[in-house]
PDB file of N, CA and C in Angstrom:
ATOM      1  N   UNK A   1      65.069 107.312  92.430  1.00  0.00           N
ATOM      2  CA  UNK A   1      66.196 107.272  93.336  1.00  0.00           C
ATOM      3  C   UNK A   1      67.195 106.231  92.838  1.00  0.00           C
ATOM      4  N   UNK A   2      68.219 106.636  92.616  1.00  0.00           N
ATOM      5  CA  UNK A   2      69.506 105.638  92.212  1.00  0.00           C
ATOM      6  C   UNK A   2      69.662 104.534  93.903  1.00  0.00           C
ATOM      7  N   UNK A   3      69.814 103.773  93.083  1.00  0.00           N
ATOM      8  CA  UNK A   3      70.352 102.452  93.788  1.00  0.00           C
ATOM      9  C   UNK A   3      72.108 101.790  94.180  1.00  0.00           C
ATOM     10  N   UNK A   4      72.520 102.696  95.077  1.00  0.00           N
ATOM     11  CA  UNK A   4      74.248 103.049  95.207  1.00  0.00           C
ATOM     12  C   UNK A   4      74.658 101.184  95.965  1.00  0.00           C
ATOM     13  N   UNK A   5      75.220 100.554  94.843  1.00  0.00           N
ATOM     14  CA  UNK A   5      75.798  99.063  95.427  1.00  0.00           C
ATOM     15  C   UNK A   5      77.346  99.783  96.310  1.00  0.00           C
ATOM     16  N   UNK A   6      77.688  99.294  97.253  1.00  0.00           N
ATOM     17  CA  UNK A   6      78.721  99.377  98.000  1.00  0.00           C
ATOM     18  C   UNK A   6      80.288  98.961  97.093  1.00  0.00           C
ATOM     19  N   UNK A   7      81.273  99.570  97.489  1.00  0.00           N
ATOM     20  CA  UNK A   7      82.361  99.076  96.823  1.00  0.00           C
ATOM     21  C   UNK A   7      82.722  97.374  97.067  1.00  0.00           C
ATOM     22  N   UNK A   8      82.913  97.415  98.268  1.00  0.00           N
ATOM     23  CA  UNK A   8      83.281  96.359  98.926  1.00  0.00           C
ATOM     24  C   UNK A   8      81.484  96.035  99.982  1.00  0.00           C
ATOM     25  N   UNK A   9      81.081  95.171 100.138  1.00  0.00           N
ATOM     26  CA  UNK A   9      79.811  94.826 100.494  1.00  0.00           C
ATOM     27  C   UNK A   9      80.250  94.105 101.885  1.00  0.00           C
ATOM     28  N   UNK A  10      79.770  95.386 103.174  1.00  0.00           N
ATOM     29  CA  UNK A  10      80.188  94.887 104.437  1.00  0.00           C
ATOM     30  C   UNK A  10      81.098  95.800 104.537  1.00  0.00           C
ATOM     31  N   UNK A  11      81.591  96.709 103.851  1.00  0.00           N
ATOM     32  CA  UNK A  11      82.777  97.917 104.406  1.00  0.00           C
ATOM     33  C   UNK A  11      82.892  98.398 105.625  1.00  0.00           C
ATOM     34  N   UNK A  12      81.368  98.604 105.968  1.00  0.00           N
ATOM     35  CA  UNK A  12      81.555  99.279 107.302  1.00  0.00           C
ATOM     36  C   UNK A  12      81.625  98.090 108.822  1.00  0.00           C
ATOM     37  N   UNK A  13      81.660  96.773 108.209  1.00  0.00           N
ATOM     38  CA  UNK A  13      82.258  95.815 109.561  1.00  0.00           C
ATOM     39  C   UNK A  13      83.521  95.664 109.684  1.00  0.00           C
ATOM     40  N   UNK A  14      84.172  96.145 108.325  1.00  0.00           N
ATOM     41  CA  UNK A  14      85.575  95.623 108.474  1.00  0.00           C
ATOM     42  C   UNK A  14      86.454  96.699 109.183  1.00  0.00           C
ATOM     43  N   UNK A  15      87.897  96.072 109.673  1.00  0.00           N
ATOM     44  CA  UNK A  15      88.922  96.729 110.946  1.00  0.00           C
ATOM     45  C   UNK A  15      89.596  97.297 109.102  1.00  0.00           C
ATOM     46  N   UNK A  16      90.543  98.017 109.621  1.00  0.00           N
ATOM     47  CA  UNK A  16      91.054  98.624 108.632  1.00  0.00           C
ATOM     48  C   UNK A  16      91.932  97.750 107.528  1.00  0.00           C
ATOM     49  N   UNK A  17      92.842  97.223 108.602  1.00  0.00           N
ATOM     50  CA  UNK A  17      93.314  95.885 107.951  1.00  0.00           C
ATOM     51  C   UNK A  17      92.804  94.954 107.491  1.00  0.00           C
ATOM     52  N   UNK A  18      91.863  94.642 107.442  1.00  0.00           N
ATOM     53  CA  UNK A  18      90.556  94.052 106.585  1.00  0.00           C
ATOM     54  C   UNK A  18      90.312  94.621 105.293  1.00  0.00           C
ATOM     55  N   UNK A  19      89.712  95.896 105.674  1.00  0.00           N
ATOM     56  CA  UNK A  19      89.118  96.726 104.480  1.00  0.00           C
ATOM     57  C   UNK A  19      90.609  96.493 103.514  1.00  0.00           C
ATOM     58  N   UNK A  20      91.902  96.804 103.423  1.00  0.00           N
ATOM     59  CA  UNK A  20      92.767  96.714 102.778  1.00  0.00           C
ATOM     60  C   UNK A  20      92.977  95.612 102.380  1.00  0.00           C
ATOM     61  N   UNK A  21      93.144  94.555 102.928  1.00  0.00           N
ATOM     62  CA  UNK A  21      93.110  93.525 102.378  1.00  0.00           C
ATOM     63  C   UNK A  21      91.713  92.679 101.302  1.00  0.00           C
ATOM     64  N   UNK A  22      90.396  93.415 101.535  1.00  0.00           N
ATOM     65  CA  UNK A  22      89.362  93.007 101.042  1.00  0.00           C
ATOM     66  C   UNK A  22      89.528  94.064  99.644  1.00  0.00           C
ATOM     67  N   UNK A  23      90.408  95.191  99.728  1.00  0.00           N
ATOM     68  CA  UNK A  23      90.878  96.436  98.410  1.00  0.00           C
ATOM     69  C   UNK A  23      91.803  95.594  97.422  1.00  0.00           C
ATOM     70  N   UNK A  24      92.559  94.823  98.242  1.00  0.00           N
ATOM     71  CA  UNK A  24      93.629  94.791  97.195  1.00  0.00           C
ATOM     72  C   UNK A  24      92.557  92.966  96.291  1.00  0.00           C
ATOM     73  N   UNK A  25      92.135  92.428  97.332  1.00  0.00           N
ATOM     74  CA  UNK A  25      91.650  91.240  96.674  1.00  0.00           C
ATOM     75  C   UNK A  25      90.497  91.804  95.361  1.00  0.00           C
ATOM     76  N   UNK A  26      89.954  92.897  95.601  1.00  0.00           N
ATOM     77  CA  UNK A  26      88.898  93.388  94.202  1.00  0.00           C
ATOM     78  C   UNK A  26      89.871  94.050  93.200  1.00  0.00           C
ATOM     79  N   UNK A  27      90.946  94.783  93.590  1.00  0.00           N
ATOM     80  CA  UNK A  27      91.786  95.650  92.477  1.00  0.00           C
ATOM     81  C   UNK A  27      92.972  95.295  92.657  1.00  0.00           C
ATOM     82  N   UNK A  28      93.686  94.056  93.056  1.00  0.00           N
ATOM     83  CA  UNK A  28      94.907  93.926  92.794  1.00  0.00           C
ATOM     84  C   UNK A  28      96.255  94.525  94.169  1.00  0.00           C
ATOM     85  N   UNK A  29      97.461  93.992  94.185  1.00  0.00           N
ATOM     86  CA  UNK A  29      98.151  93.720  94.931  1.00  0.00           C
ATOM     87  C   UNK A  29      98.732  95.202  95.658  1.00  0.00           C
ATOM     88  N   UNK A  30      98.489  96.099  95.279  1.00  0.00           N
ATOM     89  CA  UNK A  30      99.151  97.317  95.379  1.00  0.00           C
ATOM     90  C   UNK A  30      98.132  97.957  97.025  1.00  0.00           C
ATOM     91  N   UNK A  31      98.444  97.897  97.900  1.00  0.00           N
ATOM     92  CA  UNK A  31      97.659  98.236  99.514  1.00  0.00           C
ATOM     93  C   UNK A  31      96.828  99.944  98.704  1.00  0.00           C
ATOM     94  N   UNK A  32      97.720 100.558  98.688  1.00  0.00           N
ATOM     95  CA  UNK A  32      97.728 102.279  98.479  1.00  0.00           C
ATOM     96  C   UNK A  32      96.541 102.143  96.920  1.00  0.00           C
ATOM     97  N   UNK A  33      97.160 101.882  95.796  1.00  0.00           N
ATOM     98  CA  UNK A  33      96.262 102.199  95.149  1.00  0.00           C
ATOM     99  C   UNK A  33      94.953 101.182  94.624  1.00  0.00           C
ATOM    100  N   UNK A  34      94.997 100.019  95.565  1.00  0.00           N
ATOM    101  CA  UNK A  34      93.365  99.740  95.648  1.00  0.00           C
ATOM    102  C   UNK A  34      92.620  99.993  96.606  1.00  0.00           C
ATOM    103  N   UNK A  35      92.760 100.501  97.550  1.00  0.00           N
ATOM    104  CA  UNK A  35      91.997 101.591  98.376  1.00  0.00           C
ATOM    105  C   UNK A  35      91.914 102.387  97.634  1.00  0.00           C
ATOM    106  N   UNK A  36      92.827 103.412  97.342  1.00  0.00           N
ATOM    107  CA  UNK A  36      92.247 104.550  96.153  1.00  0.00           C
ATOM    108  C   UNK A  36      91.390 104.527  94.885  1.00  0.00           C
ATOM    109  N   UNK A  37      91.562 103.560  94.386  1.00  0.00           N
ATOM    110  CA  UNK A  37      90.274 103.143  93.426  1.00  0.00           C
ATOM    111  C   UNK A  37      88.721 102.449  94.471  1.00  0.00           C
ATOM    112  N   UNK A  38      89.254 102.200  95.766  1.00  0.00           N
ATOM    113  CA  UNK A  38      87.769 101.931  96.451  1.00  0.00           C
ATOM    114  C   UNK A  38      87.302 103.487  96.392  1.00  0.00           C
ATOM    115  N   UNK A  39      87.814 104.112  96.984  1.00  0.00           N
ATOM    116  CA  UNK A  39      87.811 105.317  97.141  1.00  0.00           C
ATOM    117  C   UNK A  39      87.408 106.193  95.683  1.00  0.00           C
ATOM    118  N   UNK A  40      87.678 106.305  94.669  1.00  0.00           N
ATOM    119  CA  UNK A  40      87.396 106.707  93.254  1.00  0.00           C
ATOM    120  C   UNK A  40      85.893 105.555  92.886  1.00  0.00           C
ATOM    121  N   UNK A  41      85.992 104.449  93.227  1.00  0.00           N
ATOM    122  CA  UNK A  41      84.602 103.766  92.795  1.00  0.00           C
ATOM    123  C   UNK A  41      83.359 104.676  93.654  1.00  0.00           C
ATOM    124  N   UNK A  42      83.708 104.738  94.808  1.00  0.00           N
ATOM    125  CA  UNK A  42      82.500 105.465  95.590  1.00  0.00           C
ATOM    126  C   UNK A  42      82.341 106.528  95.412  1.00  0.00           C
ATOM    127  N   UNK A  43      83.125 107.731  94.827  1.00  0.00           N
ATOM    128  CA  UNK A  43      82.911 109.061  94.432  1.00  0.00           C
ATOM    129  C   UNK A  43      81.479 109.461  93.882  1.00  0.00           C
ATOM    130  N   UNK A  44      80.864 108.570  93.574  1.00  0.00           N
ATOM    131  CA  UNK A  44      79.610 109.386  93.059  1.00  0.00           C
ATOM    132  C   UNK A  44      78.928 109.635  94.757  1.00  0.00           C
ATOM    133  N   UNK A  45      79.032 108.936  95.774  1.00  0.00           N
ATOM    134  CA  UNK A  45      78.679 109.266  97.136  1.00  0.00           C
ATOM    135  C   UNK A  45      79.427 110.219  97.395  1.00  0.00           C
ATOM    136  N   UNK A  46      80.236 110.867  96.842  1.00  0.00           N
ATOM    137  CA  UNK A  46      80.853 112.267  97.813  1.00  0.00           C
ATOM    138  C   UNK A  46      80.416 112.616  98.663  1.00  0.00           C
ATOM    139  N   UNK A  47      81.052 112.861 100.086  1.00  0.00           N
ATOM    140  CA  UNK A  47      80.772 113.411 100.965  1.00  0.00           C
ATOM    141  C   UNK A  47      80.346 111.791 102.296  1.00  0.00           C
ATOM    142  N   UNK A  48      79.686 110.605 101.393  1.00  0.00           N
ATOM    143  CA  UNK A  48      79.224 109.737 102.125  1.00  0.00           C
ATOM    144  C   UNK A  48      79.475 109.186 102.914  1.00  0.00           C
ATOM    145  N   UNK A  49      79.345 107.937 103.653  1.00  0.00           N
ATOM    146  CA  UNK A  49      80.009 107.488 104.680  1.00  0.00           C
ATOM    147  C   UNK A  49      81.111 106.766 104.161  1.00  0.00           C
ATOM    148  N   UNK A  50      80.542 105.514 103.242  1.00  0.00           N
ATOM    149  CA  UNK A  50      81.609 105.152 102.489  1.00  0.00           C
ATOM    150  C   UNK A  50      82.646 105.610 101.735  1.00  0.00           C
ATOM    151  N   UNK A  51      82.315 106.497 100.965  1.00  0.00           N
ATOM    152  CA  UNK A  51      83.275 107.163 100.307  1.00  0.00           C
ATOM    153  C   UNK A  51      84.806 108.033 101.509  1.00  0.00           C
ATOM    154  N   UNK A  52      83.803 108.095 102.415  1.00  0.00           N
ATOM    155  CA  UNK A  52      84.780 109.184 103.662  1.00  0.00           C
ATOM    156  C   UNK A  52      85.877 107.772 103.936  1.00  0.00           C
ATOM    157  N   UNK A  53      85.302 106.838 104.067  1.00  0.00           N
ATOM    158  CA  UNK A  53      86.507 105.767 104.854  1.00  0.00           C
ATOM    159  C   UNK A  53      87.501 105.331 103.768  1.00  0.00           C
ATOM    160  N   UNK A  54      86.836 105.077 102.883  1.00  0.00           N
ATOM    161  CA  UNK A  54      88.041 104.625 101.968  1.00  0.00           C
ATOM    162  C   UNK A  54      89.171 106.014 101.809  1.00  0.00           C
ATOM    163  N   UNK A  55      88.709 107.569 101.596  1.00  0.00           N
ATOM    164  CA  UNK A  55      89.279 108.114 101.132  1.00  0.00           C
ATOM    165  C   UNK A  55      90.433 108.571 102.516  1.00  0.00           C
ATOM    166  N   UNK A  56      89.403 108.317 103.474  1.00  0.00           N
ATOM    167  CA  UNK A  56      90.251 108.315 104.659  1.00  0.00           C
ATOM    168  C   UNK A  56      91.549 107.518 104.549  1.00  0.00           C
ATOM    169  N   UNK A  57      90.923 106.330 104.768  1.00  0.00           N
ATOM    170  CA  UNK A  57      91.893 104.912 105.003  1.00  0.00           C
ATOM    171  C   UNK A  57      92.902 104.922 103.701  1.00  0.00           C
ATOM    172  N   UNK A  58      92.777 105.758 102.592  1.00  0.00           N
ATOM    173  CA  UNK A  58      93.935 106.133 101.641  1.00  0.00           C
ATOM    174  C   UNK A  58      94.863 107.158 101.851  1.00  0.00           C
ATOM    175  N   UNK A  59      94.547 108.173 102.708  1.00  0.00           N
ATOM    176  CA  UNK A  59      95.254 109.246 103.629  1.00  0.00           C
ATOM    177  C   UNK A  59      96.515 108.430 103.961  1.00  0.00           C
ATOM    178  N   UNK A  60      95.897 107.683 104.671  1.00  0.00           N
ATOM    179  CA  UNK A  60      96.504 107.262 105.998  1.00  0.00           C
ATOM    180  C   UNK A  60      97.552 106.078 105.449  1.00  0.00           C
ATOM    181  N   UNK A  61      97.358 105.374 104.660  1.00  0.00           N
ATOM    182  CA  UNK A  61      98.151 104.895 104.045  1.00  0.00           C
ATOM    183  C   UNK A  61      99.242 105.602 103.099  1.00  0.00           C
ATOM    184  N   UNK A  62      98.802 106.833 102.712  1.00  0.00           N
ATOM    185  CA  UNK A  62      99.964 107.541 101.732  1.00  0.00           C
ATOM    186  C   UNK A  62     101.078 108.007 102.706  1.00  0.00           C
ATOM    187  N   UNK A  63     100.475 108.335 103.995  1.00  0.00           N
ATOM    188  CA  UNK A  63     101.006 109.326 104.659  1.00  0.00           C
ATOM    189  C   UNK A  63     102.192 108.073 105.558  1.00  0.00           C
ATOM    190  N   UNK A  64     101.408 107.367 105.682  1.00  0.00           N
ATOM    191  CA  UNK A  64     102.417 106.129 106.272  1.00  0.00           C
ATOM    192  C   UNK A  64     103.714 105.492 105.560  1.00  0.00           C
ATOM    193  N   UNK A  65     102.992 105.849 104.019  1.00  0.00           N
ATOM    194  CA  UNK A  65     104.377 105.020 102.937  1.00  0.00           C
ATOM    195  C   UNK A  65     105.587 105.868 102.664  1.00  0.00           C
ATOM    196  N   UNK A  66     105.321 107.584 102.770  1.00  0.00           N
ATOM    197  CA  UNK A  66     106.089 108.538 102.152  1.00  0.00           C
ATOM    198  C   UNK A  66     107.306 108.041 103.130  1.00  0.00           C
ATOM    199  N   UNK A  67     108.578 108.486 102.051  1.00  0.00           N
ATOM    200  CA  UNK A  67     109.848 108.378 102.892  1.00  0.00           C
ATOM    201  C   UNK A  67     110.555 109.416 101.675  1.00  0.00           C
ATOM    202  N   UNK A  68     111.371 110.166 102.821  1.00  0.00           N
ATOM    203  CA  UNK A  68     112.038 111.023 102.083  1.00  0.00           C
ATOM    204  C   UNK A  68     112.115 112.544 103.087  1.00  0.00           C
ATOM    205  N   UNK A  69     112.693 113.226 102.598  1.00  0.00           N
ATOM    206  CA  UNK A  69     113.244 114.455 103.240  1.00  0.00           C
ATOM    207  C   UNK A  69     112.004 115.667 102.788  1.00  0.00           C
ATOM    208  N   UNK A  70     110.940 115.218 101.698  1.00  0.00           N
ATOM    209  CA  UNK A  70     109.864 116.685 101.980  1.00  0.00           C
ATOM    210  C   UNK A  70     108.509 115.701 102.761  1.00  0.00           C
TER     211      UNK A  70
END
């Protein structure tokens, strides 16, 4: 049985604004794409719990940043 270490260790205590701020402190200043690399680190969990929040909590951030007419 593989031994899956967490992206961020404690993911699932943190408020969202947490988790983002605990993303950008492992991968750097960018909100959107260090969640998305949390999110790409956990991919071998597809489907998992972890993997669901980050990829979630990257949704939700893209969808929040778009500006523009499409």
């Amino acid at each position: 049985m593989t031994d899956i270490t967490p992206v961020i260790v404690g993911w699932e205590l943190l408020t969202e604004d947490e988790a983002v701020d605990a993303a950008i402190d492992e991968f750097g200043k960018d909100s959107t794409t260090s969640v998305a690399y949390c999110a790409l680190t956990s991919y071998g969990q597809l489907g998992g719990a972890e993997y669901r929040f980050w990829f979630d909590l990257f949704l939700k951030l893209k969808k929040s940043s778009h500006v523009g007419w499409a």
